[in-house]
N, C-alpha and C. Protein backbone atom coordinates (compact mmCIF):
# COMPACT_ATOMS: atom_id res chain seq x y z
N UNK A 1 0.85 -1.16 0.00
CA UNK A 1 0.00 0.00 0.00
C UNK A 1 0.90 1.23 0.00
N UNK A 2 0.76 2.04 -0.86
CA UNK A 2 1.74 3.41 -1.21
C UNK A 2 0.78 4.54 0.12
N UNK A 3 1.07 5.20 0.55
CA UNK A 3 1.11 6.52 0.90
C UNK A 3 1.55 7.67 -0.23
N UNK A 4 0.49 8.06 -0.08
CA UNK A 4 0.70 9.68 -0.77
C UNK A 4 0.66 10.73 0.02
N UNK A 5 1.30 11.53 -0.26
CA UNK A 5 1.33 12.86 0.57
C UNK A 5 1.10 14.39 -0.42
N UNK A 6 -0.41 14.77 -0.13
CA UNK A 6 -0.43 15.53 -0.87
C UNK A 6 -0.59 17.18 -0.07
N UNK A 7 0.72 17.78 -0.66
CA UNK A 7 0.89 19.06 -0.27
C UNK A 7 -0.11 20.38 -0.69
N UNK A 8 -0.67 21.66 -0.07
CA UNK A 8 -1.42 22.19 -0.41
C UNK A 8 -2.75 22.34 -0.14
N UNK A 9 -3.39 22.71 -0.86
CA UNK A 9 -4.99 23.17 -0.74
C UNK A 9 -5.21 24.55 0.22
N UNK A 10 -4.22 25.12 0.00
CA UNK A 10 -4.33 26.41 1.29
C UNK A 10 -3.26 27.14 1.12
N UNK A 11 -3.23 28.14 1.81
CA UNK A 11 -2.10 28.97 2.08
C UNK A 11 -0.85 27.83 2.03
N UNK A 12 0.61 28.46 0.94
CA UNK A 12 1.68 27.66 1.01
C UNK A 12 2.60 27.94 1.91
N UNK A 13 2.17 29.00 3.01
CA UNK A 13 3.10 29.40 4.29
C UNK A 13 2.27 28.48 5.63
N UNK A 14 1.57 27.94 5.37
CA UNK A 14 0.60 27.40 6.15
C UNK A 14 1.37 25.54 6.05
N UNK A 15 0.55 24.86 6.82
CA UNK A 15 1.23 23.40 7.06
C UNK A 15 -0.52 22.96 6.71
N UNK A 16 -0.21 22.44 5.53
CA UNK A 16 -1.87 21.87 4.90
C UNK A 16 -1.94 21.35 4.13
N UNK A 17 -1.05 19.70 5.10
CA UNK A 17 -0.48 18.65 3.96
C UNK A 17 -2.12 17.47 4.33
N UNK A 18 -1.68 16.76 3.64
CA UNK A 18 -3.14 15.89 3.35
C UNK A 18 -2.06 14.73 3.08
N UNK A 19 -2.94 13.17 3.69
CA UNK A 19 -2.12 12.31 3.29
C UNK A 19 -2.99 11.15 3.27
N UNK A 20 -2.93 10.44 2.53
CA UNK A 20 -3.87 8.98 1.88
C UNK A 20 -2.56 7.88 1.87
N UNK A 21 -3.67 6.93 1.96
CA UNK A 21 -3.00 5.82 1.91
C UNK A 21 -3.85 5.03 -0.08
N UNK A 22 -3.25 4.49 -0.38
CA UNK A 22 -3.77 4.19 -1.41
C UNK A 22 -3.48 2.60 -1.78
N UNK A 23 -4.48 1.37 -1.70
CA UNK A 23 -4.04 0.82 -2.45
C UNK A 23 -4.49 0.75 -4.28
N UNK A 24 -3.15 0.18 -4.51
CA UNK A 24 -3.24 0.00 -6.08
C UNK A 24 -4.06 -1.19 -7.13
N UNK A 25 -4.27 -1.83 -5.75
CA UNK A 25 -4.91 -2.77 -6.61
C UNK A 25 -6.67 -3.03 -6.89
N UNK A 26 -6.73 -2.17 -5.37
CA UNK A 26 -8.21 -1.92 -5.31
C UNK A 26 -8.92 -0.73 -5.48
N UNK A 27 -8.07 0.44 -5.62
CA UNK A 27 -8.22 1.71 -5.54
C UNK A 27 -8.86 2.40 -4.31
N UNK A 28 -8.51 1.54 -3.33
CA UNK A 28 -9.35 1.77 -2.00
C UNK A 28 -8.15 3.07 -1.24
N UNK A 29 -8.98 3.98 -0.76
CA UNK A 29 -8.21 4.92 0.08
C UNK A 29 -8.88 5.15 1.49
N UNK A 30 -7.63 5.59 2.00
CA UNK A 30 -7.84 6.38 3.57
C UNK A 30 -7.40 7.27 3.41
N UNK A 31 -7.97 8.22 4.22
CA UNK A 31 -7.49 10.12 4.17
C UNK A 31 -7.55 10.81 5.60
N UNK A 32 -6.45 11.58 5.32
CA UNK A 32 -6.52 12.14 6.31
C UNK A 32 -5.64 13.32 6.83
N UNK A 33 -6.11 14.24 7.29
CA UNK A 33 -5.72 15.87 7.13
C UNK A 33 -4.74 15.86 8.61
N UNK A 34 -3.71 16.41 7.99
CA UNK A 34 -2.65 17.24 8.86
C UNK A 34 -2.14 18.25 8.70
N UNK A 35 -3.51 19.13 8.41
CA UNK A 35 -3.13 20.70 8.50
C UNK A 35 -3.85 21.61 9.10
N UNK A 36 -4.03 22.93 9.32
CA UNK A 36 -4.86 23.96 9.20
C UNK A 36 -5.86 23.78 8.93
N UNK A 37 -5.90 24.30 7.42
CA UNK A 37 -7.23 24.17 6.91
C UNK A 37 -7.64 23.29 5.79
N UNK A 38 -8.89 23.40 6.09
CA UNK A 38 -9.05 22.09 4.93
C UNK A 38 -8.85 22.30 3.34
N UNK A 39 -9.38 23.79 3.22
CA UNK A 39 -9.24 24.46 1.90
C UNK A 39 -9.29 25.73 1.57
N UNK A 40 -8.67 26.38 1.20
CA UNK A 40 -8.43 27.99 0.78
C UNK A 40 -8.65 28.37 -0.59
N UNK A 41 -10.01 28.88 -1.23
CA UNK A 41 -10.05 29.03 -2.66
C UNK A 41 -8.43 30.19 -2.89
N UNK A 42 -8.67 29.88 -4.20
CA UNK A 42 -7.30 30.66 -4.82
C UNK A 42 -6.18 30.56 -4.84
N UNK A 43 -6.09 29.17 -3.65
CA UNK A 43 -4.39 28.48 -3.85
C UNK A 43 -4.92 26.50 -4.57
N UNK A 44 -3.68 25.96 -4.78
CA UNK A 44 -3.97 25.13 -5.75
C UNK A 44 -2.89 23.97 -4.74
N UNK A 45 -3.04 23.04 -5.58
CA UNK A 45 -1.91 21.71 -4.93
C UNK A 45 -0.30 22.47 -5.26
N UNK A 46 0.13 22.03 -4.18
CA UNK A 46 2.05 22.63 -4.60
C UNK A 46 2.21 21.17 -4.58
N UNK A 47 2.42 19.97 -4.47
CA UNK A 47 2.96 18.89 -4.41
C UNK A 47 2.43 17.62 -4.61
N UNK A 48 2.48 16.83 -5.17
CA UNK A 48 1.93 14.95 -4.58
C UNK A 48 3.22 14.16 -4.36
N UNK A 49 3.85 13.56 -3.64
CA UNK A 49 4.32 12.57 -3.77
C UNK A 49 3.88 11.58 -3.17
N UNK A 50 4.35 10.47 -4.42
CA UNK A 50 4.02 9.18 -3.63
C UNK A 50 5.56 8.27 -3.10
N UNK A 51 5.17 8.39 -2.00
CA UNK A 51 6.41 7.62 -1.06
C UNK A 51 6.10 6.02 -1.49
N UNK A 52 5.32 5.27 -0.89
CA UNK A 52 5.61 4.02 -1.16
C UNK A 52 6.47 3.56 -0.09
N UNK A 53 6.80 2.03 0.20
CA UNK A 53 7.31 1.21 0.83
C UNK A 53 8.94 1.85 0.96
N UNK A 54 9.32 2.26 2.38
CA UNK A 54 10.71 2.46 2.42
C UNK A 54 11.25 1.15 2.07
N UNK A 55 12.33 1.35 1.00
CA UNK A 55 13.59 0.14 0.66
C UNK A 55 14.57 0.41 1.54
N UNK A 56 15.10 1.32 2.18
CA UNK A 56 16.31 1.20 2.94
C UNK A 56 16.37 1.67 4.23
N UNK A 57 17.08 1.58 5.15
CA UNK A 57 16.73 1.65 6.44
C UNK A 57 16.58 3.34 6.40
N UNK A 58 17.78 3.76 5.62
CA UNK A 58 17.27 5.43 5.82
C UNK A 58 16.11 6.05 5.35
N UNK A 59 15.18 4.73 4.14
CA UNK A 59 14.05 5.50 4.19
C UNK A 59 12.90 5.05 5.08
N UNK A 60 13.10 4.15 6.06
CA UNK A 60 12.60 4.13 7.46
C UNK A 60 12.27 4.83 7.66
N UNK A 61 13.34 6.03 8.50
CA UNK A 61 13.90 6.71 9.34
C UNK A 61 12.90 8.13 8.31
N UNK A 62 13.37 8.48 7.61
CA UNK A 62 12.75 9.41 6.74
C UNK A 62 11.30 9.64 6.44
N UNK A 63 10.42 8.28 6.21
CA UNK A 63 9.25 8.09 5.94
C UNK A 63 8.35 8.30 7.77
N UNK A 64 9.32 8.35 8.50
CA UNK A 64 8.73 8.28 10.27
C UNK A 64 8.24 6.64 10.88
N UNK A 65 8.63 5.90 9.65
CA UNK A 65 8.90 4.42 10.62
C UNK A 65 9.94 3.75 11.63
N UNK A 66 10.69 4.64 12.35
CA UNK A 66 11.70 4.29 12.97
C UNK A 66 11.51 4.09 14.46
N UNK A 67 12.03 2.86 14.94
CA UNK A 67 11.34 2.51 16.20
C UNK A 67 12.48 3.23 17.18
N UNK A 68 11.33 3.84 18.12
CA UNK A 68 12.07 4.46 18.95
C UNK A 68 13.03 4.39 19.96
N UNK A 69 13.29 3.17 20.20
CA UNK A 69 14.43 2.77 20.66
C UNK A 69 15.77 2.65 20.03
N UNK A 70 15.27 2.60 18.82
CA UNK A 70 16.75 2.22 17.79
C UNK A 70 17.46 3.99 17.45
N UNK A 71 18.55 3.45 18.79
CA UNK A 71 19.10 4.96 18.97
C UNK A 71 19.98 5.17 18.09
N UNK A 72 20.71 4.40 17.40
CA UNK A 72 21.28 4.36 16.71
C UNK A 72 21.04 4.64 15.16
N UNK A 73 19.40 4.31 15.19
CA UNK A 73 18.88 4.19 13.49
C UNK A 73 19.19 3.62 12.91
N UNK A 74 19.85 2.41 12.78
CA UNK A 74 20.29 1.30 11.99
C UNK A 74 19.26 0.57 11.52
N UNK A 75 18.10 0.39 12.25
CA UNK A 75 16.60 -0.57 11.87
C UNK A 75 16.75 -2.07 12.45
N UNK A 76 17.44 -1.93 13.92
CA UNK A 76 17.68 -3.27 14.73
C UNK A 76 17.83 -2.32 16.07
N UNK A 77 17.23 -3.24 17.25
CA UNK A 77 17.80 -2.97 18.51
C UNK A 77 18.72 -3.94 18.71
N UNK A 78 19.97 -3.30 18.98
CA UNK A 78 20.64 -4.36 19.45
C UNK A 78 21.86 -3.53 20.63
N UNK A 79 23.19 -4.35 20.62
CA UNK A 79 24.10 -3.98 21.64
C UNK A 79 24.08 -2.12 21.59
N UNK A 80 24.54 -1.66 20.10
CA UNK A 80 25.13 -0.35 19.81
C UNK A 80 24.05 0.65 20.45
N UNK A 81 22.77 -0.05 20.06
CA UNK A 81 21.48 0.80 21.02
C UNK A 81 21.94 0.94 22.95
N UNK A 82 21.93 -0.41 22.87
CA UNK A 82 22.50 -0.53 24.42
C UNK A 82 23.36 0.35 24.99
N UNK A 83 24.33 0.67 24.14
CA UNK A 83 25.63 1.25 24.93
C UNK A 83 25.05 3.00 24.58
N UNK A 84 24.50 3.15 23.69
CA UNK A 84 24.31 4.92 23.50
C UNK A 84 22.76 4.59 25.10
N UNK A 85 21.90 3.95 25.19
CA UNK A 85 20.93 3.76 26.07
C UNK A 85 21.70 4.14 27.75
N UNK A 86 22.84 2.93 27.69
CA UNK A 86 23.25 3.68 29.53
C UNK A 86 24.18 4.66 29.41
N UNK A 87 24.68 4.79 28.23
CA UNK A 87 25.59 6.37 28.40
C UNK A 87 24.62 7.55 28.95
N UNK A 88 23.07 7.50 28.72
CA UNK A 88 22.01 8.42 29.15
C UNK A 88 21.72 7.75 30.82
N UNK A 89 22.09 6.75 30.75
CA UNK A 89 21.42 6.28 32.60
C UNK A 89 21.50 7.73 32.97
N UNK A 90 20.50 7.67 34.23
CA UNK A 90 20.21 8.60 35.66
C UNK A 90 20.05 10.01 34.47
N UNK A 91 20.38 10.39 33.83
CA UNK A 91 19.94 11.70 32.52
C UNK A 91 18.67 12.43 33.21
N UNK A 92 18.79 13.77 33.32
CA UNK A 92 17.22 14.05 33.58
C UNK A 92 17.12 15.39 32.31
N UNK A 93 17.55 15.14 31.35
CA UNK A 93 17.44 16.51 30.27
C UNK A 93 15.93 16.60 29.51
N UNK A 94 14.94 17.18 29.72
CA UNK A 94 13.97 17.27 28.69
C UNK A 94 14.32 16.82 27.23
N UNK A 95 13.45 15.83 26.47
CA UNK A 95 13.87 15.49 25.11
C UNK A 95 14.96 14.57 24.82
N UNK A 96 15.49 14.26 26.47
CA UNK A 96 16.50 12.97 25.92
C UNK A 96 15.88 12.30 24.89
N UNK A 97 16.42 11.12 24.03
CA UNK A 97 15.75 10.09 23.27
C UNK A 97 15.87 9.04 23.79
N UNK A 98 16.67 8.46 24.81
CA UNK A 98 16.49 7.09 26.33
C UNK A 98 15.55 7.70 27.07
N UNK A 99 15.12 8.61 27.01
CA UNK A 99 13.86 8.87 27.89
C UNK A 99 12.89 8.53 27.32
N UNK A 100 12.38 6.90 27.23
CA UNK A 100 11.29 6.28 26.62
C UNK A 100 9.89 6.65 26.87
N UNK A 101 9.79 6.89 28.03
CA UNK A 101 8.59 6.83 28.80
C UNK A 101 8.35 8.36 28.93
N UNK A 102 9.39 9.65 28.83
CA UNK A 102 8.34 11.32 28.54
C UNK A 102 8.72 11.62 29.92
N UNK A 103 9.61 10.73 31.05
CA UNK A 103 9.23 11.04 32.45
C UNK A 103 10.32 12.55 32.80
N UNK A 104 11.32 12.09 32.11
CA UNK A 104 11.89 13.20 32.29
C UNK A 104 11.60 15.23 32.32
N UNK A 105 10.45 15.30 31.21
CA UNK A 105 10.30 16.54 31.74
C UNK A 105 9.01 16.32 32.61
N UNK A 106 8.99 15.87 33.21
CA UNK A 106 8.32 16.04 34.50
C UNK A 106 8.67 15.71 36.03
N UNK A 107 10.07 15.93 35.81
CA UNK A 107 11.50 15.98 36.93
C UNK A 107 11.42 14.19 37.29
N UNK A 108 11.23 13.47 36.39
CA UNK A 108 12.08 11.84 36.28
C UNK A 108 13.18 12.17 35.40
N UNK A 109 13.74 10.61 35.21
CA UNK A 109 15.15 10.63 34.86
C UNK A 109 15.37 9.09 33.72
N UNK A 110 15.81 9.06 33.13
CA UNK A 110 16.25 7.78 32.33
C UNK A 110 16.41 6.48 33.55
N UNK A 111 15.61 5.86 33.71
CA UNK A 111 15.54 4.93 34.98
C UNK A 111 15.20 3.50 34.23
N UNK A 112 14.59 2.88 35.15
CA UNK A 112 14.02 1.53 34.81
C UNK A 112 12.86 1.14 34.50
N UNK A 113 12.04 2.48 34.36
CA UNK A 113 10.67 2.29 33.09
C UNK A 113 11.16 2.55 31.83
N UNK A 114 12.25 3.58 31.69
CA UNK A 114 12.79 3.40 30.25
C UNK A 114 13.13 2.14 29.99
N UNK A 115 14.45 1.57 30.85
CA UNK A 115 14.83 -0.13 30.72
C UNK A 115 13.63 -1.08 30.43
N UNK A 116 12.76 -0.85 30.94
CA UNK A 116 11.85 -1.86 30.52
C UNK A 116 11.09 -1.85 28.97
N UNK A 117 10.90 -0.63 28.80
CA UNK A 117 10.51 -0.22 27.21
C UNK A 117 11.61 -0.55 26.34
N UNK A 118 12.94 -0.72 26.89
CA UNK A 118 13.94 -0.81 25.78
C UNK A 118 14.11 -2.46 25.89
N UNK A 119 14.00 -3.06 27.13
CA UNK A 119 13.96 -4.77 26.84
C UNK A 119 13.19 -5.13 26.12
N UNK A 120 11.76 -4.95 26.33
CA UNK A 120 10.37 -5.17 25.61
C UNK A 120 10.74 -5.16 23.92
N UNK A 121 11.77 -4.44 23.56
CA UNK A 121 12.09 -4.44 22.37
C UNK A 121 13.14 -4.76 21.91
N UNK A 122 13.49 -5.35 22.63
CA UNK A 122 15.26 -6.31 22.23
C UNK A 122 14.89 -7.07 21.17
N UNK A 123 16.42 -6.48 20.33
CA UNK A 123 16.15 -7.03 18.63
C UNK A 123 15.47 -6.92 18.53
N UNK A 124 14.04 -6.18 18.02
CA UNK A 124 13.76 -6.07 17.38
C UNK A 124 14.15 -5.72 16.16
N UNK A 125 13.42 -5.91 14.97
CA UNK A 125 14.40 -5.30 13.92
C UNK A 125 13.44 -4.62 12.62
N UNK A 126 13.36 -3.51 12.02
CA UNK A 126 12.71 -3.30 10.79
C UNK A 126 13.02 -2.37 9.53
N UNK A 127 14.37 -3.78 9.08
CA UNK A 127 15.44 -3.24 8.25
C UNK A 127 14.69 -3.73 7.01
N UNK A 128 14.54 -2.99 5.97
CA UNK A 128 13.54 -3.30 5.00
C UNK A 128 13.83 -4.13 3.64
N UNK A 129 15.84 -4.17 4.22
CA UNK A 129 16.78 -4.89 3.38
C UNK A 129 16.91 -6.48 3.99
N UNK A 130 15.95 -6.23 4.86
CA UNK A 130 16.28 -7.68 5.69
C UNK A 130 15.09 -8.64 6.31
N UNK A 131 14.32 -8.37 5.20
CA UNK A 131 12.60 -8.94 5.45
C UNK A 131 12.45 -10.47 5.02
N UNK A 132 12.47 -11.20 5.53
CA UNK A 132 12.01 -11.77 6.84
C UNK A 132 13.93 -11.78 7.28
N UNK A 133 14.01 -12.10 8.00
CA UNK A 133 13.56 -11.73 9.93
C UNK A 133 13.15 -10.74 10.07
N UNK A 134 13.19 -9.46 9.69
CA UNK A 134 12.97 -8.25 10.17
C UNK A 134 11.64 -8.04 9.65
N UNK A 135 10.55 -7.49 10.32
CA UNK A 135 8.90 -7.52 10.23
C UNK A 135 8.78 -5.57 9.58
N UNK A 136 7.90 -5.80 8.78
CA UNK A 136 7.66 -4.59 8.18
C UNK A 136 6.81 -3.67 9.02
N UNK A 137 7.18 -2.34 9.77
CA UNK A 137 5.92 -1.57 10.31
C UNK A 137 5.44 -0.38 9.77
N UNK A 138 5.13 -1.01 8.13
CA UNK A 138 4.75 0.59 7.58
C UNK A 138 3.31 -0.48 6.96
């Protein structure tokens, strides 16, 4: 199933992207607005693209399929996640990215509810060069 992302229908200083899912074989769609407004006479489409299935891990990462543990971005949890994960232990910075759980800006710290969100996902993997073992989440 492709994703389209269609830019426009409004002011082009405005954020009034629109995005469908499309399949091709049935012509069946889902829609759905992530902008402002829904429509502004007198401006027109600035864009369509169709993304489609990331092929490589960077278009994972790009398309917003990247699991949030994989600190690294490689499209596997594994050791290299691990070691950037406790270099943040005890961390209390707003916006860490080992701050799994959000606790930190609310005066927590990279602890052992993060650890548990990051076991829960050991190896996982969703390298799109590496299907099967690695499970597709787009």
């Amino acid at each position: 199933m492709d994703r389209i992302k269609i830019s426009g229908f409004g002011d082009p200083q405005r954020d009034n992207n629109f995005y469908y899912l499309a399949n091709p074989n049935t012509g069946a769609t889902i829609g759905g607005h992530g902008g402002i407004n829904s429509y502004c006479p007198g401006y027109g489409i600035h864009a369509i693209d169709i993304l489609g299935n990331p092929a490589t891990c960077d278009e994972v990462w790009q398309q917003g399929y990247g699991l949030a543990v994989d600190l690294d971005q490689n499209c596997r949890v594994y050791w290299s996640d691990f070691s950037i994960f406790a270099s943040q232990w005890l961390a209390t910075d707003c916006g860490n990215p080992a701050d799994f759980d959000n606790s930190c800006c609310s005066g927590g710290k990279v602890d052992w509810g993060d650890f548990s969100i990051f076991a829960g996902t050991w190896l996982d993997c969703n390298d799109p060069e590496n299907i099967p073992p690695c499970i597709a989440n787009w």
